[in-house]
N, C-alpha and C. Protein backbone atom coordinates (compact mmCIF):
# COMPACT_ATOMS: atom_id res chain seq x y z
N UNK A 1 96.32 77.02 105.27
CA UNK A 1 95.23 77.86 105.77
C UNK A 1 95.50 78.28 107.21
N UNK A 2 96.50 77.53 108.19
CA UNK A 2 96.35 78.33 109.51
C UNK A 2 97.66 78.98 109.62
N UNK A 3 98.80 78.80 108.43
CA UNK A 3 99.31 80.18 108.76
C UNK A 3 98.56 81.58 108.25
N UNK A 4 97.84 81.25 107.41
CA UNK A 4 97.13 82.27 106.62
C UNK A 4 95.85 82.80 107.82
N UNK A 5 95.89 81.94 108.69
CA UNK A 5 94.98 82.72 109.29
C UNK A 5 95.85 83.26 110.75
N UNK A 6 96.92 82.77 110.91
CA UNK A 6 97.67 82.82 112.01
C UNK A 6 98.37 84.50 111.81
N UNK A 7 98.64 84.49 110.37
CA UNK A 7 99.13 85.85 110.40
C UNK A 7 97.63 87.21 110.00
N UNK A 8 97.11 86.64 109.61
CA UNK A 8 95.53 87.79 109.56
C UNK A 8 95.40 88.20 111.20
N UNK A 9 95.61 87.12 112.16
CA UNK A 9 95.58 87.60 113.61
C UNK A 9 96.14 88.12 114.06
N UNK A 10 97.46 87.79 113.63
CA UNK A 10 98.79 88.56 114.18
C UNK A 10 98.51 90.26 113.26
N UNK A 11 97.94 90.74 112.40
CA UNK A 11 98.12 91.81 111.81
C UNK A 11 96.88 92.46 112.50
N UNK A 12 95.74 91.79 113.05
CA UNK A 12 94.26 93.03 113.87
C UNK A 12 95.32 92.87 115.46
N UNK A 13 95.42 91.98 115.59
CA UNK A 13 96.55 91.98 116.96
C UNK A 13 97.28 93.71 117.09
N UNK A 14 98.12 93.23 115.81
CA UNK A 14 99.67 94.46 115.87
C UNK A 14 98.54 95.71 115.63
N UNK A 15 96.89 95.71 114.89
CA UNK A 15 96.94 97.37 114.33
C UNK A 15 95.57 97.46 116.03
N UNK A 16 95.70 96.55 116.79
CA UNK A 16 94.57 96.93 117.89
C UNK A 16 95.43 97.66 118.56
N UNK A 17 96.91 97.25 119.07
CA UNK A 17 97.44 97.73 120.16
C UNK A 17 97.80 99.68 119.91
N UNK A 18 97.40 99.72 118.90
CA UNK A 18 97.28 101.37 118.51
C UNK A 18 96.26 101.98 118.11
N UNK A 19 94.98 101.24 118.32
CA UNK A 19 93.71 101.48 118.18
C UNK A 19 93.69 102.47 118.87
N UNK A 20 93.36 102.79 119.85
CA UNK A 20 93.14 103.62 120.91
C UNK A 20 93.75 105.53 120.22
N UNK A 21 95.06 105.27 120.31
CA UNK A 21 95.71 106.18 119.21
C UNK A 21 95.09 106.87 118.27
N UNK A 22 94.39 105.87 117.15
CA UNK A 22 94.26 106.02 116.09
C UNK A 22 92.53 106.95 116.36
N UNK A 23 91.69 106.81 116.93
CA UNK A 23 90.33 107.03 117.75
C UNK A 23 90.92 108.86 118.71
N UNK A 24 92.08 108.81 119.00
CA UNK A 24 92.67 110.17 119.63
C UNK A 24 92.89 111.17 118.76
N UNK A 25 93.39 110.74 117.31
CA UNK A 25 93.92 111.34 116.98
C UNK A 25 92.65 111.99 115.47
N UNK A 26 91.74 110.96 115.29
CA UNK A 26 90.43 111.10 114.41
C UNK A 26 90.08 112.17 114.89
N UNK A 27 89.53 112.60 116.10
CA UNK A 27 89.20 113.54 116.93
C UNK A 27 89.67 114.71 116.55
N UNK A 28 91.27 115.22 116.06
CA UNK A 28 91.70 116.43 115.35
C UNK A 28 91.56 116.39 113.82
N UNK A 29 90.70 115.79 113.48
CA UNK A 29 90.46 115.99 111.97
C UNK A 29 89.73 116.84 111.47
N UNK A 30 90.05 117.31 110.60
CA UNK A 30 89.03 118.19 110.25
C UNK A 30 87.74 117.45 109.39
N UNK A 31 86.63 118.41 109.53
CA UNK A 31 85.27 117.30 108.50
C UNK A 31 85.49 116.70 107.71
N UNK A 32 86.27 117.18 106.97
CA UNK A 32 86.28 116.85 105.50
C UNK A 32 87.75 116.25 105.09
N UNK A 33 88.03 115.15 106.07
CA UNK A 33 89.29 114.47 106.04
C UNK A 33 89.16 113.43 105.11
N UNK A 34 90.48 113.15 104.92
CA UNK A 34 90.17 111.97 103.80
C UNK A 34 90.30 110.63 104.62
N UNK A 35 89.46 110.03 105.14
CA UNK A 35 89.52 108.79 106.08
C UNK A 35 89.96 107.60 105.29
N UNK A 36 89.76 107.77 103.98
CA UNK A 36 90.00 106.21 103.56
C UNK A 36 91.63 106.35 103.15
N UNK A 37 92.44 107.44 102.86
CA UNK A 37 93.53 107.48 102.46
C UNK A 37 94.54 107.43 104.16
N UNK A 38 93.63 107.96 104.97
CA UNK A 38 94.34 107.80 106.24
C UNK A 38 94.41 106.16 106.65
N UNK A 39 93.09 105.50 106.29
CA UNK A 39 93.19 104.58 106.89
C UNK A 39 94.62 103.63 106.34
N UNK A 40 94.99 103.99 104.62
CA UNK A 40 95.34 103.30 103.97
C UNK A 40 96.77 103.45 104.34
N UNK A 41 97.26 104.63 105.20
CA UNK A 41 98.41 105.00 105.34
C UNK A 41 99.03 104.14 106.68
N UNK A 42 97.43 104.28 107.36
CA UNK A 42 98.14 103.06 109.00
C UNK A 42 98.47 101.69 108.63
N UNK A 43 97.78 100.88 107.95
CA UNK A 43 97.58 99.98 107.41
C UNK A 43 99.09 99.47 106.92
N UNK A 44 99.42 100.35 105.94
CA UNK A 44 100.75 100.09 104.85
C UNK A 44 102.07 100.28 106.10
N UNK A 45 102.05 101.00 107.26
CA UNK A 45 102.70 101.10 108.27
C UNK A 45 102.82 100.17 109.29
N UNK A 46 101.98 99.63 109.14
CA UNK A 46 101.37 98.56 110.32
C UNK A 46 102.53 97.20 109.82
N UNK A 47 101.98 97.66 108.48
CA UNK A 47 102.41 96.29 107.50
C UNK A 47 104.19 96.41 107.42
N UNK A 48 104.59 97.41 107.28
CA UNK A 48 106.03 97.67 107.30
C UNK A 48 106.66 97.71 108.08
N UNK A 49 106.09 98.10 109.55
CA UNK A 49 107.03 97.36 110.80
C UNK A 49 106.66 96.57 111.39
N UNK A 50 105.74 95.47 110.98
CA UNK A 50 105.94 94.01 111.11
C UNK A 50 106.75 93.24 110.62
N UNK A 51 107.06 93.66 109.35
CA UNK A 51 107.91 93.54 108.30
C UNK A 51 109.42 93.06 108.97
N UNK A 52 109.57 94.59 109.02
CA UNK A 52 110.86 95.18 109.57
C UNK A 52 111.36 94.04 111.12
N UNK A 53 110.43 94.00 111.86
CA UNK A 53 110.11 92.94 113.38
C UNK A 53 110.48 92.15 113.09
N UNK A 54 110.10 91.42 111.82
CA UNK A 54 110.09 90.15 111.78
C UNK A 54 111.40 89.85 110.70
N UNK A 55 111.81 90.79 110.00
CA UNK A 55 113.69 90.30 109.79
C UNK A 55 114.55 90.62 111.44
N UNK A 56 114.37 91.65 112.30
CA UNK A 56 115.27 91.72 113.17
C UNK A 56 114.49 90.36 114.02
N UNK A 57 113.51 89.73 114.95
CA UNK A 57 113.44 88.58 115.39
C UNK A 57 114.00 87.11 114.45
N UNK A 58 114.00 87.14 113.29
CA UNK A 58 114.49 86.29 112.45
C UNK A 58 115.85 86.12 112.40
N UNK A 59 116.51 87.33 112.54
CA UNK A 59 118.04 87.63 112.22
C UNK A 59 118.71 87.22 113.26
N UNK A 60 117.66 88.07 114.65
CA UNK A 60 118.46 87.45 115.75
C UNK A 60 118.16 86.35 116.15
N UNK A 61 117.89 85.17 115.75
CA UNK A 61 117.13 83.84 116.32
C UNK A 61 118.64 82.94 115.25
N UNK A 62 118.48 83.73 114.30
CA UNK A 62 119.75 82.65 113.28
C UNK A 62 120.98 83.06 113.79
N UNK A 63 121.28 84.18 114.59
CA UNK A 63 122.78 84.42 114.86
C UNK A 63 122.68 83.95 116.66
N UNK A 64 121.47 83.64 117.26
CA UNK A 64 121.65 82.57 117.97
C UNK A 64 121.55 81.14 118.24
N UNK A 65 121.48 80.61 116.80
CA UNK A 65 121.56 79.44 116.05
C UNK A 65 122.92 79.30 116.12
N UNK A 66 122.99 80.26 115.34
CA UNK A 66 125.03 80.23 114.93
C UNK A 66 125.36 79.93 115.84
N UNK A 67 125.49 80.47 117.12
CA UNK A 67 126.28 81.18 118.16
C UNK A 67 126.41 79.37 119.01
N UNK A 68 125.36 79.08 119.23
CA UNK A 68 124.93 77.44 120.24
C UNK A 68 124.81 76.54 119.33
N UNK A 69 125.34 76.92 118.08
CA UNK A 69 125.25 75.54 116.57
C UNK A 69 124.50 74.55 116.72
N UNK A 70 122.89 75.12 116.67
CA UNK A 70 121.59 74.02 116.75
C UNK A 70 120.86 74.87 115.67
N UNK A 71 119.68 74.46 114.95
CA UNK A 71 118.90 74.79 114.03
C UNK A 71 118.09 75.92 114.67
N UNK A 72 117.76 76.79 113.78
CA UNK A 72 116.51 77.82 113.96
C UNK A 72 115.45 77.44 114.74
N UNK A 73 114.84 75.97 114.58
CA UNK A 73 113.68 75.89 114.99
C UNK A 73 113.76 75.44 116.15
N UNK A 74 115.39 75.03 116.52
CA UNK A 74 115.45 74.70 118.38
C UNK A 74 115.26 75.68 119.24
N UNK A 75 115.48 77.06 118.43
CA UNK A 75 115.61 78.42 119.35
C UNK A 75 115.09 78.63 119.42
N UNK A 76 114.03 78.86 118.45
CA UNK A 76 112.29 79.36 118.46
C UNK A 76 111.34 78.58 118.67
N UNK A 77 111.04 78.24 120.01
CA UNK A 77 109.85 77.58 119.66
C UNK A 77 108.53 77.96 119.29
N UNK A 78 108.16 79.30 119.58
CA UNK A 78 107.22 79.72 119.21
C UNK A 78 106.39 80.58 120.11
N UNK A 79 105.09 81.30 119.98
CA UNK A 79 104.30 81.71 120.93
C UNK A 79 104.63 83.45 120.86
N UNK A 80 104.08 83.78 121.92
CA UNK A 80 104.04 85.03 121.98
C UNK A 80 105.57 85.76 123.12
N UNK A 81 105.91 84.95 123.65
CA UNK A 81 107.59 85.72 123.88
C UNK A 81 108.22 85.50 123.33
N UNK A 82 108.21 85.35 122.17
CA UNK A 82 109.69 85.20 120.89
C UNK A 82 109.92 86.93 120.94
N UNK A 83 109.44 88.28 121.05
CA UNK A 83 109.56 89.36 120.80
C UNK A 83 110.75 89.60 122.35
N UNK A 84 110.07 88.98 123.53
CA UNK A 84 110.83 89.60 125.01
C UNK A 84 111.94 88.52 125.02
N UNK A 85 112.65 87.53 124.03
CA UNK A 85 113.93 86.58 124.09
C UNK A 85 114.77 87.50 122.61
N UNK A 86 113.94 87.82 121.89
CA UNK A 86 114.77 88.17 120.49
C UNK A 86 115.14 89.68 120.62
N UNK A 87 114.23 90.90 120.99
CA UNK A 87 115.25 91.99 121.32
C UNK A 87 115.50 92.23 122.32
N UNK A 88 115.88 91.70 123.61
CA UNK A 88 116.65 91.99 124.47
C UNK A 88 117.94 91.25 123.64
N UNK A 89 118.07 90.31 123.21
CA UNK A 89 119.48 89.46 122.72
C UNK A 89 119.83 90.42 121.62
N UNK A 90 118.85 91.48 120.57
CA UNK A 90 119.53 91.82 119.50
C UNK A 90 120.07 92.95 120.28
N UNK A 91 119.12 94.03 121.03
CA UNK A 91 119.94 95.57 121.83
C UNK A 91 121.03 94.71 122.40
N UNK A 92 121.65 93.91 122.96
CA UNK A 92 123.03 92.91 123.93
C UNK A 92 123.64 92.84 122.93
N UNK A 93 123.72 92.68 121.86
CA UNK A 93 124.68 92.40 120.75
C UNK A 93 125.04 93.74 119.56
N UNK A 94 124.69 94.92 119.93
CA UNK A 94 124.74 95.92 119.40
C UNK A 94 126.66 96.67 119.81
N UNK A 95 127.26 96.92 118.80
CA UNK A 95 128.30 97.74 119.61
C UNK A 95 127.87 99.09 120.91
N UNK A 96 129.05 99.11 122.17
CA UNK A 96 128.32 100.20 122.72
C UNK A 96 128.82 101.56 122.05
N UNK A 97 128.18 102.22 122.76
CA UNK A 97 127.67 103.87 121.72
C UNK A 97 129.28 104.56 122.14
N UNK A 98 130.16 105.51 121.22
CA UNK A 98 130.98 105.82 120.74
C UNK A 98 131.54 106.62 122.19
């Protein structure tokens, strides 16, 4: 039950920080918009690059597992800067541009 509620937070968390956005952009609608299919479209987006976040923070946390040969869970401890340790290390490990 508290990852289940740990990630319900983490998902009004990820769709608040574009709230604001989403309230800017209602504003060019026309009357007769379809709000519930819009809503359904942020939602499924919201949901897909968390998704997406959370294989690249995952990916890069195990290839710096690899790298210092200690377990996943020594690297991560947790909290809210796992995002400002995991992509600065994944953009550093990218080939540079051609």
């Amino acid at each position: 039950l508290d990852v289940g509620a740990a990630a319900a937070g983490q998902m009004f968390f990820s769709l608040s920080v574009c709230f604001g956005g989403i309230i800017m952009y209602g504003s060019y609608n026309k009357f007769n918009n379809n709000v519930y299919g819009d809503a359904l479209f942020i939602a499924s987006m919201d949901m897909i690059t968390s998704i997406i976040a959370g294989f690249v923070i995952f990916t890069t946390f195990g290839g710096m597992a690899k790298k210092i040969g200690v377990s996943v869970q020594d690297v991560a401890k947790g909290g809210y800067g796992l995002a400002f340790v995991a992509y600065p290390e994944a953009l550093s490990n990218l080939p540079p541009p051609q």
